[in-house]
Every structure is written in structure tokens, then in C-alpha cells.
PDB file of N, CA and C in Angstrom:
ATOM      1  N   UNK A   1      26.700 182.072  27.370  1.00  0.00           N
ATOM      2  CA  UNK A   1      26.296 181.312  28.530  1.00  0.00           C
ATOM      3  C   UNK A   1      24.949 181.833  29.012  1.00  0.00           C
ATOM      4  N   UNK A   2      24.142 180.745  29.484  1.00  0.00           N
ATOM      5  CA  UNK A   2      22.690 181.158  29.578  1.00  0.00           C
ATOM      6  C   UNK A   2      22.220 181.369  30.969  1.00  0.00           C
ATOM      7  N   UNK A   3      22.377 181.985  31.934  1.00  0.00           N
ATOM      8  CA  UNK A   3      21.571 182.238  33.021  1.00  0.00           C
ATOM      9  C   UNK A   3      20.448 181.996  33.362  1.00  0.00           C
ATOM     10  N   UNK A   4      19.827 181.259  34.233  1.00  0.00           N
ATOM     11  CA  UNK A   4      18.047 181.354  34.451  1.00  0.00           C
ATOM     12  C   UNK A   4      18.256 181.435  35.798  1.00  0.00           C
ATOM     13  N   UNK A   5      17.627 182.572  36.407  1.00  0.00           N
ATOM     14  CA  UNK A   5      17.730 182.564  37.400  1.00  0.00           C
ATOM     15  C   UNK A   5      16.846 182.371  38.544  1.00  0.00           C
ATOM     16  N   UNK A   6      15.774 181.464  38.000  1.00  0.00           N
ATOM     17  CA  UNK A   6      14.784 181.098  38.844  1.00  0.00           C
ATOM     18  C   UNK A   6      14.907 180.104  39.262  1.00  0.00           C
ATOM     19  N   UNK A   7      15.920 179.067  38.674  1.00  0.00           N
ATOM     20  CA  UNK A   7      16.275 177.718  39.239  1.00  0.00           C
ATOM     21  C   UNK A   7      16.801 178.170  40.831  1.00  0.00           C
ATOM     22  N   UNK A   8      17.566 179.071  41.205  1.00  0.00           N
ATOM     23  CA  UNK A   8      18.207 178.701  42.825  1.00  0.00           C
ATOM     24  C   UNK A   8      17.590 180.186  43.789  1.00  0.00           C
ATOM     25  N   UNK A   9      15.955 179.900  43.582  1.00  0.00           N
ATOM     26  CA  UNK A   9      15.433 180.454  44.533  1.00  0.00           C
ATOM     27  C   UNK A   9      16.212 180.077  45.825  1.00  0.00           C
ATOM     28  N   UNK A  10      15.067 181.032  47.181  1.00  0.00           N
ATOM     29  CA  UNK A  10      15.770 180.855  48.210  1.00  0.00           C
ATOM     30  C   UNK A  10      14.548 179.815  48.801  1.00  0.00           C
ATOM     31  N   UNK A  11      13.153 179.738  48.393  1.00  0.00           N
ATOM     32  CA  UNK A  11      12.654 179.244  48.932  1.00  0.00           C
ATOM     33  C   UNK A  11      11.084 180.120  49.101  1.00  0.00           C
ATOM     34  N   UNK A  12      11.184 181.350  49.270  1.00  0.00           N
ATOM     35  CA  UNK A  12      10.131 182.062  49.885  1.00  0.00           C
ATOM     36  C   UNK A  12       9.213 182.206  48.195  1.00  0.00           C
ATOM     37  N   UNK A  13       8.143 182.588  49.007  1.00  0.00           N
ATOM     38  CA  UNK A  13       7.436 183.608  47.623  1.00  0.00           C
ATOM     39  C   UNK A  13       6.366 184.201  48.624  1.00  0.00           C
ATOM     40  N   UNK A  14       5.629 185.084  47.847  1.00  0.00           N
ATOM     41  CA  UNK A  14       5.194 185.898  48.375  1.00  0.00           C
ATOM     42  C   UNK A  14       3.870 185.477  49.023  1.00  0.00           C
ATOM     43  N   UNK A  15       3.400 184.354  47.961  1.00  0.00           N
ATOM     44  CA  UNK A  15       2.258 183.954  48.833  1.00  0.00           C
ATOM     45  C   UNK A  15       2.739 183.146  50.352  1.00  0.00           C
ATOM     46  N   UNK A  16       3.378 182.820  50.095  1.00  0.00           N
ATOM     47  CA  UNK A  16       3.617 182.459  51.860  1.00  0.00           C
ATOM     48  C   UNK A  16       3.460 183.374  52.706  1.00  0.00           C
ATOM     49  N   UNK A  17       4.735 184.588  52.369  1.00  0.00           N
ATOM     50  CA  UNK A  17       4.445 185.751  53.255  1.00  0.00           C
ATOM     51  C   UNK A  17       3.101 186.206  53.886  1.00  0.00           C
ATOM     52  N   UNK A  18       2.133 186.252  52.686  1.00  0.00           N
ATOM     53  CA  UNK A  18       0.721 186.574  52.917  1.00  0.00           C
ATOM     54  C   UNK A  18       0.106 186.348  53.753  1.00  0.00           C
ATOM     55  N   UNK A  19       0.100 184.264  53.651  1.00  0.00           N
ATOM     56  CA  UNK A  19      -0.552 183.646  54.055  1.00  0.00           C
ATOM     57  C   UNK A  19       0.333 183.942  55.453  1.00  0.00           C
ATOM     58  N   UNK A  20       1.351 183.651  56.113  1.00  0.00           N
ATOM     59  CA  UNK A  20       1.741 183.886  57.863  1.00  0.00           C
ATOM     60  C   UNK A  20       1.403 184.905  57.736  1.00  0.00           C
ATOM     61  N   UNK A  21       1.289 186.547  57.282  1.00  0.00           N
ATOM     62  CA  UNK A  21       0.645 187.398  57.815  1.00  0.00           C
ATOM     63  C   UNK A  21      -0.748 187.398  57.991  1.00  0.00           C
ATOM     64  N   UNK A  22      -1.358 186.983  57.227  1.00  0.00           N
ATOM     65  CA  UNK A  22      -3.026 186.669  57.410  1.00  0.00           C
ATOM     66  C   UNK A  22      -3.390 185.675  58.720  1.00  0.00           C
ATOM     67  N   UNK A  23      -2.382 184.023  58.987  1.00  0.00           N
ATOM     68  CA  UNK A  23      -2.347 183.816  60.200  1.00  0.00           C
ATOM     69  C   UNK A  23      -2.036 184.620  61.465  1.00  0.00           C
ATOM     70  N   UNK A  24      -1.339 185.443  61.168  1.00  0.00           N
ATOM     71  CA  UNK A  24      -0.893 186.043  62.490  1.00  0.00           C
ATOM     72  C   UNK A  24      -1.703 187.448  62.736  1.00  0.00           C
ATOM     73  N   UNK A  25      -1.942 187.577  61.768  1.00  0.00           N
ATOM     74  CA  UNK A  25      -2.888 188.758  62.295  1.00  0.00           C
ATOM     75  C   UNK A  25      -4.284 188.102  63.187  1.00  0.00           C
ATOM     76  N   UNK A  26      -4.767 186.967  62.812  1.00  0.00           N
ATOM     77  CA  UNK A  26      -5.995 186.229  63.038  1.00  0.00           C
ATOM     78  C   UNK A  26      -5.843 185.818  64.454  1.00  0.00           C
ATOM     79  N   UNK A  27      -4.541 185.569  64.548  1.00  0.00           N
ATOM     80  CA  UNK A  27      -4.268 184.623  66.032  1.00  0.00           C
ATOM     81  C   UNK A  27      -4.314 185.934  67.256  1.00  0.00           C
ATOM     82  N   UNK A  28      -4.261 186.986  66.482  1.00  0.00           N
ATOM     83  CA  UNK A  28      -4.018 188.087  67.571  1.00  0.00           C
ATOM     84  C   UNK A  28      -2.808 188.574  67.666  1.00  0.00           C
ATOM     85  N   UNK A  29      -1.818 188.094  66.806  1.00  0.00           N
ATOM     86  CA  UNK A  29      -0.082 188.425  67.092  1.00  0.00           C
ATOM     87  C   UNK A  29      -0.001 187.983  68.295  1.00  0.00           C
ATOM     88  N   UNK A  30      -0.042 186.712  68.959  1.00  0.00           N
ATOM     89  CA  UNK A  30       0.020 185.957  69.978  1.00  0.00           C
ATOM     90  C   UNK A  30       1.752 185.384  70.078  1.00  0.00           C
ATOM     91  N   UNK A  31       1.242 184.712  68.308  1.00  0.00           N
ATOM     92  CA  UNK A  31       2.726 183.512  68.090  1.00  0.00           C
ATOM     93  C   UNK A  31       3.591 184.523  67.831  1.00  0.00           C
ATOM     94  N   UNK A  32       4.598 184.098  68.561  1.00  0.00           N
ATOM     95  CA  UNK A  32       6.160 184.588  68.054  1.00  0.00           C
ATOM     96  C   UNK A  32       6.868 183.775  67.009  1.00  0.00           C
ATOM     97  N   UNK A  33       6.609 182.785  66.803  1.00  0.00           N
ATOM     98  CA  UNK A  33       7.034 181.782  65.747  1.00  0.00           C
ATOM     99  C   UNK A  33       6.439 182.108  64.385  1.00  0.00           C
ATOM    100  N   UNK A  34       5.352 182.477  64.156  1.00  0.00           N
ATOM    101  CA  UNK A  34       5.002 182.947  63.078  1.00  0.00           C
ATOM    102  C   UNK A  34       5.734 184.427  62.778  1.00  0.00           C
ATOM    103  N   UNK A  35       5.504 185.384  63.393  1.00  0.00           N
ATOM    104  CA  UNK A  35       6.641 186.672  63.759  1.00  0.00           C
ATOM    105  C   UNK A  35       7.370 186.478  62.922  1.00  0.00           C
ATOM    106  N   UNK A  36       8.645 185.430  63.750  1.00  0.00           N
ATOM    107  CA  UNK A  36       9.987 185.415  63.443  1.00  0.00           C
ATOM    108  C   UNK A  36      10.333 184.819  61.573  1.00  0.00           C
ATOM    109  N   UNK A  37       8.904 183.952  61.271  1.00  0.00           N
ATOM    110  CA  UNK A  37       8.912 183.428  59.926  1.00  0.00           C
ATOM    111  C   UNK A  37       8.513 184.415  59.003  1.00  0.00           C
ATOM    112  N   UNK A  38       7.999 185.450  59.415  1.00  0.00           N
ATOM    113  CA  UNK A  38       7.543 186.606  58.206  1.00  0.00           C
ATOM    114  C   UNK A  38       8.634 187.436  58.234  1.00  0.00           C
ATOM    115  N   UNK A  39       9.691 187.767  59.111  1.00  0.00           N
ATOM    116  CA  UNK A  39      10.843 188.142  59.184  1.00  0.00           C
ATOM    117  C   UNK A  39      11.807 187.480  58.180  1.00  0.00           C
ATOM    118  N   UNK A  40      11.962 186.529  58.494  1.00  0.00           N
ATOM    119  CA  UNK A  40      12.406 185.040  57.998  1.00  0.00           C
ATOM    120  C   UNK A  40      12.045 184.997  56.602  1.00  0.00           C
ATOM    121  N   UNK A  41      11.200 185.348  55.602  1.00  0.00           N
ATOM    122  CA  UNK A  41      10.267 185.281  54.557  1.00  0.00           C
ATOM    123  C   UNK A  41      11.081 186.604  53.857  1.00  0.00           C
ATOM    124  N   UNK A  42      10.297 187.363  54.459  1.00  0.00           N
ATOM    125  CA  UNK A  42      10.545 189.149  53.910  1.00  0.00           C
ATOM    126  C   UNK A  42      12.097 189.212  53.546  1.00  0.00           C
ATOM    127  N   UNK A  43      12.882 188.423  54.536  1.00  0.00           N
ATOM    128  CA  UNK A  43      14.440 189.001  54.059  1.00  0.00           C
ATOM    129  C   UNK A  43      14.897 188.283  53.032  1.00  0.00           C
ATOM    130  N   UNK A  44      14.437 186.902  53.030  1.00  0.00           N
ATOM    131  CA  UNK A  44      14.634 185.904  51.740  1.00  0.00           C
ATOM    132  C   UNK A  44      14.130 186.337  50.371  1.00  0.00           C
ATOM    133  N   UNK A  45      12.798 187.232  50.225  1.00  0.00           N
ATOM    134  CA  UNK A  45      12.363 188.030  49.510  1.00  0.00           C
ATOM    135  C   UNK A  45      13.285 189.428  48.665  1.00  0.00           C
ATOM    136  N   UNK A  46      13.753 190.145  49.957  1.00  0.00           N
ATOM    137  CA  UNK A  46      14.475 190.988  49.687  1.00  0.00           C
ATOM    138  C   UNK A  46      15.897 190.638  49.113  1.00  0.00           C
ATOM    139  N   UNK A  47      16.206 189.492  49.567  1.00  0.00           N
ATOM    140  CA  UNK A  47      17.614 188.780  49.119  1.00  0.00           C
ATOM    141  C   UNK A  47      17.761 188.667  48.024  1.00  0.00           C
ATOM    142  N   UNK A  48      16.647 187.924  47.037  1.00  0.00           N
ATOM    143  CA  UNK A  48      16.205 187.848  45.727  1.00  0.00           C
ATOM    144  C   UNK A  48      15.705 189.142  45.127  1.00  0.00           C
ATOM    145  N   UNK A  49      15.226 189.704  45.633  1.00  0.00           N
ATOM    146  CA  UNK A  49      14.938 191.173  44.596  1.00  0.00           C
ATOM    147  C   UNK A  49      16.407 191.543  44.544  1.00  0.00           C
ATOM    148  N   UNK A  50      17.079 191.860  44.989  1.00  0.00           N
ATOM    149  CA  UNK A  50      18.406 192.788  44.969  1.00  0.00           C
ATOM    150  C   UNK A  50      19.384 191.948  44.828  1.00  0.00           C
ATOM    151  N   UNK A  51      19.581 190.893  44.253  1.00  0.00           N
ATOM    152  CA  UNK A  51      20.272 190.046  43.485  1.00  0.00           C
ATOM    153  C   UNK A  51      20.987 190.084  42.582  1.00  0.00           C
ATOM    154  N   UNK A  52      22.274 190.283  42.018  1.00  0.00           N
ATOM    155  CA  UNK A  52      22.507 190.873  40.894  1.00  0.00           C
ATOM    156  C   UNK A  52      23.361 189.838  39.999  1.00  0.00           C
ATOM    157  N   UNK A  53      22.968 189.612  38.608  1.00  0.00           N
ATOM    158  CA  UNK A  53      23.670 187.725  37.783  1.00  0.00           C
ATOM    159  C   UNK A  53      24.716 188.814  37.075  1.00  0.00           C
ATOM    160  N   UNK A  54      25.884 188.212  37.182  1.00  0.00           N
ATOM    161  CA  UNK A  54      26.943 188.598  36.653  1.00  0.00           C
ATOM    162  C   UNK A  54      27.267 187.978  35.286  1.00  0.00           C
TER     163      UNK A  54
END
């Protein structure tokens, strides 16, 4: 049986992350909405690294 396990990402990648940190640093760390999405990002990230296919 063949596994691929890139079909059921969560959604994130890293360039996103980047890119809301590069916004939010720019805005001044003003938005909390951006904040809460690099939070939001990073754990979806981490979810997928430490993933384990049985």
C-alpha cells in the first residue's frame, strides 16, 4: 500500500508564514489578526513536521 503524504496537507507552508511575518513586522505589530494567523500557521506547520504515516 502506497502512502503519499503530501496529498492531505493542512494548508500552511512556509511561505505564508514569512510573508504574515514580513507584514506584521512592517505594520508595526499593530494587527492582532495577523498575530493570531502566524500562530495559526506555525502550529499547522509543526502539526505536519511531527506527523507520523503508519
Amino acid at each position: 500500500m502506497n502512502i503519499i503524504a503530501n496529498q492531505d496537507k493542512i494548508g500552511a507552508s512556509k511561505f505564508d508564514l514569512y510573508l504574515f511575518k514580513t507584514l506584521y513586522l512592517l505594520s508595526f505589530k499593530r494587527f492582532k489578526w495577523l498575530e493570531k494567523q502566524i500562530v495559526k500557521i506555525t502550529k499547522d506547520l509543526e502539526t505536519v513536521k511531527n506527523r507520523q504515516l503508519y
